[in-house]
C-alpha atoms as a PDB file:
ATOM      1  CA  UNK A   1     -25.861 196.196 161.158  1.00  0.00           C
ATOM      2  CA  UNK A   2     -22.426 195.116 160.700  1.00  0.00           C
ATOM      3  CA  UNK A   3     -21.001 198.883 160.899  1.00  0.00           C
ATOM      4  CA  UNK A   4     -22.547 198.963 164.087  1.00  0.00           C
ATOM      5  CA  UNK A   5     -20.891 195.995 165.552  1.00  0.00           C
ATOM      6  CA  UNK A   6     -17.330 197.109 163.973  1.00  0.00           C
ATOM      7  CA  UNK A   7     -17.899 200.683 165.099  1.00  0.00           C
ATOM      8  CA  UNK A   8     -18.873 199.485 168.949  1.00  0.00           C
ATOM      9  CA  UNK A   9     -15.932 197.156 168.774  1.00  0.00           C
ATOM     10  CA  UNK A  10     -13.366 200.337 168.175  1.00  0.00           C
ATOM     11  CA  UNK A  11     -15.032 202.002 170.699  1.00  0.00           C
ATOM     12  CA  UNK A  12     -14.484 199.039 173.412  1.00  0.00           C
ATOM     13  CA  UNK A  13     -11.144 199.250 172.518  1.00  0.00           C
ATOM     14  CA  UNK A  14     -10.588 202.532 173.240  1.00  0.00           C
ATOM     15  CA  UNK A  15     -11.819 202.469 176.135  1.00  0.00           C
ATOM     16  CA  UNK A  16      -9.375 200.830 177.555  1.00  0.00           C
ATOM     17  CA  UNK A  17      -8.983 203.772 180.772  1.00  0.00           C
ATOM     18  CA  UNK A  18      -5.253 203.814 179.840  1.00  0.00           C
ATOM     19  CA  UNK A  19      -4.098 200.788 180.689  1.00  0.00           C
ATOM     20  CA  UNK A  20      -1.914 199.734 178.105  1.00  0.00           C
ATOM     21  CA  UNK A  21      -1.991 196.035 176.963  1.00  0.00           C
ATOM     22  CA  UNK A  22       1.748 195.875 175.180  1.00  0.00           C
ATOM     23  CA  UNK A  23       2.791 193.394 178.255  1.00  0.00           C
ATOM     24  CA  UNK A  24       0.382 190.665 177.253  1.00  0.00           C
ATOM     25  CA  UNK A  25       0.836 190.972 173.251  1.00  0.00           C
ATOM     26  CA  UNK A  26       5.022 190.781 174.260  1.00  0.00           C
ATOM     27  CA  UNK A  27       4.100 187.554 175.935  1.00  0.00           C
ATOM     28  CA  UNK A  28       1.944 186.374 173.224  1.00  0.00           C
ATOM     29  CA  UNK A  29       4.746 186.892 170.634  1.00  0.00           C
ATOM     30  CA  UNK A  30       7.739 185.650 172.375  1.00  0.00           C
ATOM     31  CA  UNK A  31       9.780 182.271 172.197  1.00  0.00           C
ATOM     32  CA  UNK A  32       8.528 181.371 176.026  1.00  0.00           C
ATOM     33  CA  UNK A  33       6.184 178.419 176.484  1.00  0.00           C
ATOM     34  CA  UNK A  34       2.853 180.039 178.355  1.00  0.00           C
ATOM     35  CA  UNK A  35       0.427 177.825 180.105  1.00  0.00           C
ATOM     36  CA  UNK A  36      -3.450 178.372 177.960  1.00  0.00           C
ATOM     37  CA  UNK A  37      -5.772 180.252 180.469  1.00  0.00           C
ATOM     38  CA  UNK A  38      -8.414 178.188 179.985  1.00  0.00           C
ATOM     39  CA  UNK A  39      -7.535 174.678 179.803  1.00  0.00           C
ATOM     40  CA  UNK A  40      -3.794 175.370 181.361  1.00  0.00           C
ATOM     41  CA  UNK A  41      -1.722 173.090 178.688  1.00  0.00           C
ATOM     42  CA  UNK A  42       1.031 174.714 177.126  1.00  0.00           C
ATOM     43  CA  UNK A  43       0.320 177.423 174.504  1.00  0.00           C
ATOM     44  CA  UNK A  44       3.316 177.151 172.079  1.00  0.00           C
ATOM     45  CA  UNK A  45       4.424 180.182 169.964  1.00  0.00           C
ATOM     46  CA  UNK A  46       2.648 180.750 166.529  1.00  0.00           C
ATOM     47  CA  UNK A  47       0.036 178.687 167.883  1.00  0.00           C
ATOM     48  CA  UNK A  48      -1.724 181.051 171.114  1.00  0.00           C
ATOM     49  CA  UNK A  49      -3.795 183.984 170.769  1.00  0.00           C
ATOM     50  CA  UNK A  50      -4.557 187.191 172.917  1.00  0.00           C
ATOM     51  CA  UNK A  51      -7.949 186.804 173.274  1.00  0.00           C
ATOM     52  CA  UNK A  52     -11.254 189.143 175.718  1.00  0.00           C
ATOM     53  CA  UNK A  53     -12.067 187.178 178.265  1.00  0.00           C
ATOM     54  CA  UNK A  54     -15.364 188.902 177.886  1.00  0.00           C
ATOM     55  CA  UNK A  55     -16.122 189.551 174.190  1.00  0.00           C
ATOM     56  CA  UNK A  56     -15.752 192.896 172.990  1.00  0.00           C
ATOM     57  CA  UNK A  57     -19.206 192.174 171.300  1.00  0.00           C
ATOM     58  CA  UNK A  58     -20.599 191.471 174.553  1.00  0.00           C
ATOM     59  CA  UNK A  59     -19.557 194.403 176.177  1.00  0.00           C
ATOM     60  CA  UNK A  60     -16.545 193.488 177.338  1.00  0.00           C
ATOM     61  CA  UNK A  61     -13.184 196.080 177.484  1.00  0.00           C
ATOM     62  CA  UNK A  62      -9.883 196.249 175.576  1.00  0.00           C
ATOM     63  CA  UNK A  63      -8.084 196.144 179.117  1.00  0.00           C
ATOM     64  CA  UNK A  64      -5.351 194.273 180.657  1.00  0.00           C
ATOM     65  CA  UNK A  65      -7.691 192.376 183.009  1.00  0.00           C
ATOM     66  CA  UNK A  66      -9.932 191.022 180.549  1.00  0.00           C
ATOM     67  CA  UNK A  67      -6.981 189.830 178.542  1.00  0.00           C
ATOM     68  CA  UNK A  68      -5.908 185.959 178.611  1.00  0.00           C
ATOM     69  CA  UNK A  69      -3.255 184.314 176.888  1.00  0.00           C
ATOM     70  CA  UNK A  70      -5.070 181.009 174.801  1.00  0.00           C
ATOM     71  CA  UNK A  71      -3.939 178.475 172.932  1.00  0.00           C
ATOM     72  CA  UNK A  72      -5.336 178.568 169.552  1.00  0.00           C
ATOM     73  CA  UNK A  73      -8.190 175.524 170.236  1.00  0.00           C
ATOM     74  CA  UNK A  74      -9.471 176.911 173.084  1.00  0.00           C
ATOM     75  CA  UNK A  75      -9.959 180.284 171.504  1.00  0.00           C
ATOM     76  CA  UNK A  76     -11.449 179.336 168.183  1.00  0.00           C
ATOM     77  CA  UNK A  77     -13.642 177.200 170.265  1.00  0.00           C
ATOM     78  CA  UNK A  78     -14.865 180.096 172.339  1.00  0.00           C
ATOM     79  CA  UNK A  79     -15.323 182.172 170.137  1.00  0.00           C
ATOM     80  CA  UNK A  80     -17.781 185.036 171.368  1.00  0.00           C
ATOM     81  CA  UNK A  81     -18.920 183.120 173.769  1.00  0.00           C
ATOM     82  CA  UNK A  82     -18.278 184.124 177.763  1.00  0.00           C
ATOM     83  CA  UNK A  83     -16.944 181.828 180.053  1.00  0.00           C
ATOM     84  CA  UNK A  84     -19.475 180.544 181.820  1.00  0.00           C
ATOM     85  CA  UNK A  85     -21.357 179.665 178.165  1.00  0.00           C
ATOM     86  CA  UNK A  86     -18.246 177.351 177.720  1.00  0.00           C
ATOM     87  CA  UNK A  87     -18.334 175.977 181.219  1.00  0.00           C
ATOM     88  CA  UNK A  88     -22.342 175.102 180.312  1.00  0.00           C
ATOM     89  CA  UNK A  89     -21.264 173.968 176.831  1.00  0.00           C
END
């Protein structure tokens, strides 16, 4: 069952209508302070991830606007979870 989940999650990311996501990894690796998008404190470098708004498991696409910068709480909290199963959390 696990191949299936791995091989659906390449094929989310690939379908990514050719946006290309480099701008938000950049931001994600450089020395600049970014704000988290979910709780809005300051994501500091080494310590922020690049993470799908909605999951890849869940559907969700390896596109730009389902992209958020988060800092590395608010991620690992998350998890697979969507948004609104945080906001009821």
């Amino acid at each position: 069952m696990a191949q299936k989940a791995d091989s659906e999650i390449r094929r989310n990311r690939a379908m990514g209508e050719g946006e290309s996501c480099t701008p938000i990894y950049a931001l994600s690796r450089s020395n600049e302070v970014v704000a988290c998008g979910y709780c809005a404190q300051p994501a500091m470098p080494g310590k922020r991830h690049v993470d799908h708004v909605e999951p890849l498991s869940r559907g969700g696409k390896h596109e730009m606007n389902n992209l958020i910068i988060a800092c590395t709480p608010c991620n690992l909290t998350k998890g697979t979870k969507t948004v609104t199963e945080i906001l009821e959390y």
